[in-house]
C-alpha atoms as a PDB file:
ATOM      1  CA  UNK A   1      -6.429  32.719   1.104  1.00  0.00           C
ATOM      2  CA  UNK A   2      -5.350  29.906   3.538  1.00  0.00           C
ATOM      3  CA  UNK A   3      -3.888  31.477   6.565  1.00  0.00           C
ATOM      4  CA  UNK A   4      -0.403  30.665   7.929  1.00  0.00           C
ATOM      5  CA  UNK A   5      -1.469  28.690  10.179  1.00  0.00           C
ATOM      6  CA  UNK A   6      -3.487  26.312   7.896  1.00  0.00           C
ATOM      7  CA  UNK A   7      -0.951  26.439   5.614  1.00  0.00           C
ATOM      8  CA  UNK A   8       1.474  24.696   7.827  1.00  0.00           C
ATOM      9  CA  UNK A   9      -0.910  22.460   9.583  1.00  0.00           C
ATOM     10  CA  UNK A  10      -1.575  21.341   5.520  1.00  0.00           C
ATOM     11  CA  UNK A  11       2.359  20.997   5.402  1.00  0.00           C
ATOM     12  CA  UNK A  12       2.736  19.000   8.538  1.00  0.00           C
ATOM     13  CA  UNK A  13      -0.398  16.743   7.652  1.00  0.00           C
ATOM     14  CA  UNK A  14       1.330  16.005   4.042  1.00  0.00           C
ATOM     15  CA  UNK A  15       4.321  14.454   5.806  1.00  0.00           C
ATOM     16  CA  UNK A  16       2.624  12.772   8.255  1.00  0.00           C
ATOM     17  CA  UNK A  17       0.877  11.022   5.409  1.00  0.00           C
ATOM     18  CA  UNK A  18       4.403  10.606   4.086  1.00  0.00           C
ATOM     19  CA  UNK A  19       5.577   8.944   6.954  1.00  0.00           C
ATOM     20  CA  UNK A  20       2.633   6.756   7.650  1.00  0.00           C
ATOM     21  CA  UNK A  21       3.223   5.168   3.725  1.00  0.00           C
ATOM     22  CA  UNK A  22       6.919   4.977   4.739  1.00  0.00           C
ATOM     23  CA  UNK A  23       5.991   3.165   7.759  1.00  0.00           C
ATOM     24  CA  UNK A  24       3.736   0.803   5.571  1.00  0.00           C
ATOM     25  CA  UNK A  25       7.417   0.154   3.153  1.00  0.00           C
ATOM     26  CA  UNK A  26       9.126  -1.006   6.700  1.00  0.00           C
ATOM     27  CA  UNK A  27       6.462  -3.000   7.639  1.00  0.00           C
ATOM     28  CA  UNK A  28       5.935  -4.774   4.876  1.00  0.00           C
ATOM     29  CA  UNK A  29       9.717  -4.850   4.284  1.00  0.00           C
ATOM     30  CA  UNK A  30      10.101  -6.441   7.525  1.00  0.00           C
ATOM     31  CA  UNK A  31       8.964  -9.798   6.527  1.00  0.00           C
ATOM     32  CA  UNK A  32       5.344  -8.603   6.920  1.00  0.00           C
ATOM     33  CA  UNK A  33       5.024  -7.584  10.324  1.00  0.00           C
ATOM     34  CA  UNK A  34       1.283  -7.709  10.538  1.00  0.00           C
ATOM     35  CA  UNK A  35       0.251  -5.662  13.924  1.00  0.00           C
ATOM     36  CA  UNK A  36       2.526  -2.663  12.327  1.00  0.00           C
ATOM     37  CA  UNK A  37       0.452  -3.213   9.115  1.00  0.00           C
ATOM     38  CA  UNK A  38      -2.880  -3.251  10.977  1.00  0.00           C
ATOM     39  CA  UNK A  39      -1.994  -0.237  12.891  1.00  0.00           C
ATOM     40  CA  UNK A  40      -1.842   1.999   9.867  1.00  0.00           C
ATOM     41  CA  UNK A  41      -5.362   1.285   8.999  1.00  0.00           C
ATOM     42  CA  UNK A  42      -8.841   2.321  10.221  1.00  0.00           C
ATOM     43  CA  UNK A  43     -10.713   0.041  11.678  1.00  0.00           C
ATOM     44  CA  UNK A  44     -13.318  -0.015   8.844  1.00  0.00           C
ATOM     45  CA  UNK A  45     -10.383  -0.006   6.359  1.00  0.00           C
ATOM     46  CA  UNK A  46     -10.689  -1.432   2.913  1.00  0.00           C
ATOM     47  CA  UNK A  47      -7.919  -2.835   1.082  1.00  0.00           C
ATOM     48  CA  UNK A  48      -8.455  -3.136  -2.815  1.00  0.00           C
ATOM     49  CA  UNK A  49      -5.630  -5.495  -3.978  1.00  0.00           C
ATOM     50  CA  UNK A  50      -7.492  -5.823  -7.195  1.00  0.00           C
ATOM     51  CA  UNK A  51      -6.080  -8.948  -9.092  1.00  0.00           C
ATOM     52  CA  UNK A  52      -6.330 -10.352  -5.255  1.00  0.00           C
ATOM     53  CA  UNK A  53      -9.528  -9.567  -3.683  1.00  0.00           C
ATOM     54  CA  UNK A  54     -10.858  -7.090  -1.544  1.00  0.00           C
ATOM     55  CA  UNK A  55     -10.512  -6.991   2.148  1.00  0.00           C
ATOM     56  CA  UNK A  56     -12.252  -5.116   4.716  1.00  0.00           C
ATOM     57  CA  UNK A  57     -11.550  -4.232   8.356  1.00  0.00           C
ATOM     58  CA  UNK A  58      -8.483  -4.951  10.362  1.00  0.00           C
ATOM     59  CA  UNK A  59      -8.815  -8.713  10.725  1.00  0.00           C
ATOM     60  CA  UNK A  60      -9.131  -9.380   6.718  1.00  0.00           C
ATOM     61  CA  UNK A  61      -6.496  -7.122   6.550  1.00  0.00           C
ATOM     62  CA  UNK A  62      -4.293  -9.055   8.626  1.00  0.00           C
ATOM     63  CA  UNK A  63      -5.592 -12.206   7.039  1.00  0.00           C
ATOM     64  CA  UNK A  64      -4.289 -11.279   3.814  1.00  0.00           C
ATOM     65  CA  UNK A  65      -0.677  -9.930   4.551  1.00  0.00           C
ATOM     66  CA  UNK A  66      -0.512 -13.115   7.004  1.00  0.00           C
ATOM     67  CA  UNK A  67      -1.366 -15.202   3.992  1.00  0.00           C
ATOM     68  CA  UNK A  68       1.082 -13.710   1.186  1.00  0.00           C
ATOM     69  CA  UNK A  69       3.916 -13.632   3.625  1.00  0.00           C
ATOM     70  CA  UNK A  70       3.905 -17.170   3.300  1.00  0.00           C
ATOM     71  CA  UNK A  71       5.269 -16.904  -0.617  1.00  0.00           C
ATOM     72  CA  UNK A  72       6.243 -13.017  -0.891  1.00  0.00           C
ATOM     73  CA  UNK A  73       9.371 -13.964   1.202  1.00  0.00           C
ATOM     74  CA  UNK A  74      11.326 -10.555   0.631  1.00  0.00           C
ATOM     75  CA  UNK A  75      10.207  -7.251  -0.583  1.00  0.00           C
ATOM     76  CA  UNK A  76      11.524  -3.531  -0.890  1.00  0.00           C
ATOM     77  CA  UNK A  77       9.036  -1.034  -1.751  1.00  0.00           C
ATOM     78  CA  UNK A  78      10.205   2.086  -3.355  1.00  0.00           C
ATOM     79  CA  UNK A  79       6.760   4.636  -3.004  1.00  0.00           C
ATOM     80  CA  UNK A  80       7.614   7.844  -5.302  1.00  0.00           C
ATOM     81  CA  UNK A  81       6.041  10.858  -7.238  1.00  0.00           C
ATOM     82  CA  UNK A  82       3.084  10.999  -4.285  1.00  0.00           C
ATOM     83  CA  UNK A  83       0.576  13.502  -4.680  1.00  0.00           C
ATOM     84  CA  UNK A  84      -1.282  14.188  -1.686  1.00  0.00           C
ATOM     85  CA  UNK A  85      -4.580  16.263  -1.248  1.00  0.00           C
ATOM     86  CA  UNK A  86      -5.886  17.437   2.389  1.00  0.00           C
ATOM     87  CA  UNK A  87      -9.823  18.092   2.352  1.00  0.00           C
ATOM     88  CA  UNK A  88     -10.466  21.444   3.126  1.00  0.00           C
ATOM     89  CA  UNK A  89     -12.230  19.908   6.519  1.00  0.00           C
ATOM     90  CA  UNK A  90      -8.401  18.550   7.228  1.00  0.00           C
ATOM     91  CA  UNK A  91     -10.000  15.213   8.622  1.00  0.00           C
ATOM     92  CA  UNK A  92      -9.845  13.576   5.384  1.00  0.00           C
ATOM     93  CA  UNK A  93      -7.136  13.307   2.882  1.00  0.00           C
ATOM     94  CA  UNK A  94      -6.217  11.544  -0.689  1.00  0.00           C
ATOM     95  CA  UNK A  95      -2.937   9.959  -2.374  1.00  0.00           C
ATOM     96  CA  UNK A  96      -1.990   8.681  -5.290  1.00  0.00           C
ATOM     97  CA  UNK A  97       1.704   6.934  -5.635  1.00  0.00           C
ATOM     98  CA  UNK A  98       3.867   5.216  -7.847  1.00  0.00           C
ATOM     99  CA  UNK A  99       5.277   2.211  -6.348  1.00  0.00           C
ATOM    100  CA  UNK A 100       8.269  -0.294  -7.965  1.00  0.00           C
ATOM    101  CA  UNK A 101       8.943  -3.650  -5.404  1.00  0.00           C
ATOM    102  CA  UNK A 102      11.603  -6.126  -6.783  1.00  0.00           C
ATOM    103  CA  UNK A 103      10.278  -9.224  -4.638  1.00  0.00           C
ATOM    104  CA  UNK A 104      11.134 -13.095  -4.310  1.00  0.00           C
ATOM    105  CA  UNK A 105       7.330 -15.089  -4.572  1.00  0.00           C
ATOM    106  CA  UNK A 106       8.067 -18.636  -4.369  1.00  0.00           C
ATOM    107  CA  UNK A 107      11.396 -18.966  -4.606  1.00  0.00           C
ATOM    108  CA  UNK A 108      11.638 -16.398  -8.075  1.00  0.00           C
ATOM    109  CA  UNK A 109      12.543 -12.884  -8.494  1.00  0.00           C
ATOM    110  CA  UNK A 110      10.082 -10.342  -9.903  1.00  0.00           C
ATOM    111  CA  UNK A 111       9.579  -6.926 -10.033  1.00  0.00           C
ATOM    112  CA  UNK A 112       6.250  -5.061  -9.582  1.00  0.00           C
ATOM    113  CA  UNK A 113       4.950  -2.188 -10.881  1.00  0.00           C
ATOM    114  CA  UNK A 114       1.748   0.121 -10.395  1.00  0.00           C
ATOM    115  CA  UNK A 115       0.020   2.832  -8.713  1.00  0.00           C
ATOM    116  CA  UNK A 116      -1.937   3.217  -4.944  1.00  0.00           C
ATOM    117  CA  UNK A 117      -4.975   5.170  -5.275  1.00  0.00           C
ATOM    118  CA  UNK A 118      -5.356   6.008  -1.289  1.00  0.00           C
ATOM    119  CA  UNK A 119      -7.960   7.609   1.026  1.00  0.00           C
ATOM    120  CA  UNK A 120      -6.778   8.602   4.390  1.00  0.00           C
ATOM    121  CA  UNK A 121      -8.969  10.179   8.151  1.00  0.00           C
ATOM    122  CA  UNK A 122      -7.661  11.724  10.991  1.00  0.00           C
ATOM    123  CA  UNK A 123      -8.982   9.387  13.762  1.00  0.00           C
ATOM    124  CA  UNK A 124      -7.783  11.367  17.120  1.00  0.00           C
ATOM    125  CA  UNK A 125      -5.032  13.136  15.529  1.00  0.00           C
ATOM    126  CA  UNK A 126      -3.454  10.798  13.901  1.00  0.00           C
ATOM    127  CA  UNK A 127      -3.510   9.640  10.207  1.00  0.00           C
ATOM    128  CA  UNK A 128      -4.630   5.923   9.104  1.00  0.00           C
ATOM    129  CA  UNK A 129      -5.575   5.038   5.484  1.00  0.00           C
ATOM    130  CA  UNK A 130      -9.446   4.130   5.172  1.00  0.00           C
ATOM    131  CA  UNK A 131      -9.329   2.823   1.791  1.00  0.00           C
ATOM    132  CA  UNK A 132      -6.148   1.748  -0.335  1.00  0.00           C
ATOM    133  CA  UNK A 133      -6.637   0.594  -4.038  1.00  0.00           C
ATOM    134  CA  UNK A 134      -3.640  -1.199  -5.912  1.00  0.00           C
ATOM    135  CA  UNK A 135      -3.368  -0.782  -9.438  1.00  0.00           C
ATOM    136  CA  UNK A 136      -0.747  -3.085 -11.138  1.00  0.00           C
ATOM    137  CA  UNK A 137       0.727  -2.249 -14.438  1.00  0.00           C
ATOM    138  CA  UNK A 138       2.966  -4.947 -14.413  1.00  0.00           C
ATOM    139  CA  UNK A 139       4.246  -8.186 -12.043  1.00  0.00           C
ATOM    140  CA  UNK A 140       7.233  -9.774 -13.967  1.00  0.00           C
ATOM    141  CA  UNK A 141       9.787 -12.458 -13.653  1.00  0.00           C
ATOM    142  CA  UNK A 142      13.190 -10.869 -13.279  1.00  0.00           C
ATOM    143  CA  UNK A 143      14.681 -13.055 -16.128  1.00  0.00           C
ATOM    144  CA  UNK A 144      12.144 -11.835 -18.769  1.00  0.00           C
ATOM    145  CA  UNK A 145      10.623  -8.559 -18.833  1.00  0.00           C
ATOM    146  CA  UNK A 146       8.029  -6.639 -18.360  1.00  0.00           C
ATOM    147  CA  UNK A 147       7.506  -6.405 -22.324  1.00  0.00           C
ATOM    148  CA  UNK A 148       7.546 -10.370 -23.224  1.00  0.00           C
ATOM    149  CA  UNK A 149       5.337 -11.474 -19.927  1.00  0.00           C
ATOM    150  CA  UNK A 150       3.728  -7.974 -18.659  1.00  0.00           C
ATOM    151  CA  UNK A 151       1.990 -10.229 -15.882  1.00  0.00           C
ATOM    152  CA  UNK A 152       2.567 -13.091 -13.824  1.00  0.00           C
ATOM    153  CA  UNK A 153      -0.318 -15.449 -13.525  1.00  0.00           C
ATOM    154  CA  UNK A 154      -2.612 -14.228 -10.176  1.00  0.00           C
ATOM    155  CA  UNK A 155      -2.583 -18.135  -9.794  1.00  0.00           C
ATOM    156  CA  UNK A 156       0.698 -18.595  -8.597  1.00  0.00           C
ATOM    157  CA  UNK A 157       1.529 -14.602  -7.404  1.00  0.00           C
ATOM    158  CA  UNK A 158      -0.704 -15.029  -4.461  1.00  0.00           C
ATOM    159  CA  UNK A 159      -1.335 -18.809  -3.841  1.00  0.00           C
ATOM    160  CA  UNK A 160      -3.337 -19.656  -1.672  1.00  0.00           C
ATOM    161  CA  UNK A 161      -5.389 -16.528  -0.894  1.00  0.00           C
ATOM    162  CA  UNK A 162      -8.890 -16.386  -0.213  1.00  0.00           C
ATOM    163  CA  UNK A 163     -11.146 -13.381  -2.031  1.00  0.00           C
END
């Protein structure tokens, strides 16, 4: 059995987690504020937007939030139901969340759906995410539904982008 001690270091790692995915809701919230982004992520990072390419490192990172600020020009991201593992080693740590964004790309309301599948390392006793994986189970115009149109075309969501 775990001893106190572990047990709250587990407790205090959870919300650390918790606040570093809350941080990632500001940032993004904040009209994309890309060194905030950057900062939550290890260097060797890998961001799995699926539908919108892969992206690996800090500077592809920041390439791809700098490009989809352009036409995701508001955001609120509501991260719920988490559930958070810490590796026995504590250095390493998984997530999975439900997420639900009502956003304005292009000029139209939407509202987003899906899941983060996350990894997370302690890199000098602090928590970044090494590898975050977005699952959509539905992008749809806010005038429709997510029943008649369960998915915006990827050709217009995130013009522009480069995979």
């Amino acid at each position: 059995m775990p001893t106190l001690e572990e047990r709250v270091q587990s407790i205090e790692d959870r919300e650390e987690i918790r606040r570093l995915k809350s941080r990632y809701a500001r940032y993004t919230d904040d009209k994309y504020d890309l060194d905030g982004i950057v900062s939550l992520f290890t260097e060797d990072a890998v961001f799995d937007c699926t539908d919108f390419g892969v992206y690996k490192g800090h500077e592809a990172i920041r390439n791809f939030f700098a490009a989809i600020k352009e036409n995701l020009t508001f955001t609120v991201h509501f991260h719920m139901d988490e559930i958070i593992d810490i590796d026995p080693s504590g250095e390493e740590a998984t997530a999975t969340w439900y997420f639900l964004d009502p956003e304005t790309v292009q000029g139209e309301a939407i509202l987003v759906a899906g899941t983060y599948d996350e990894r997370y390392r302690k890199v000098n006793g602090r928590w970044l995410a090494s590898h975050v994986t977005v699952n959509f189970l539905f992008r749809t115009p806010w005038n429709s539904n997510w029943v008649k149109e369960p998915m915006v075309s990827g050709d217009t969501f995130y013009e522009g982008l480069e995979t």
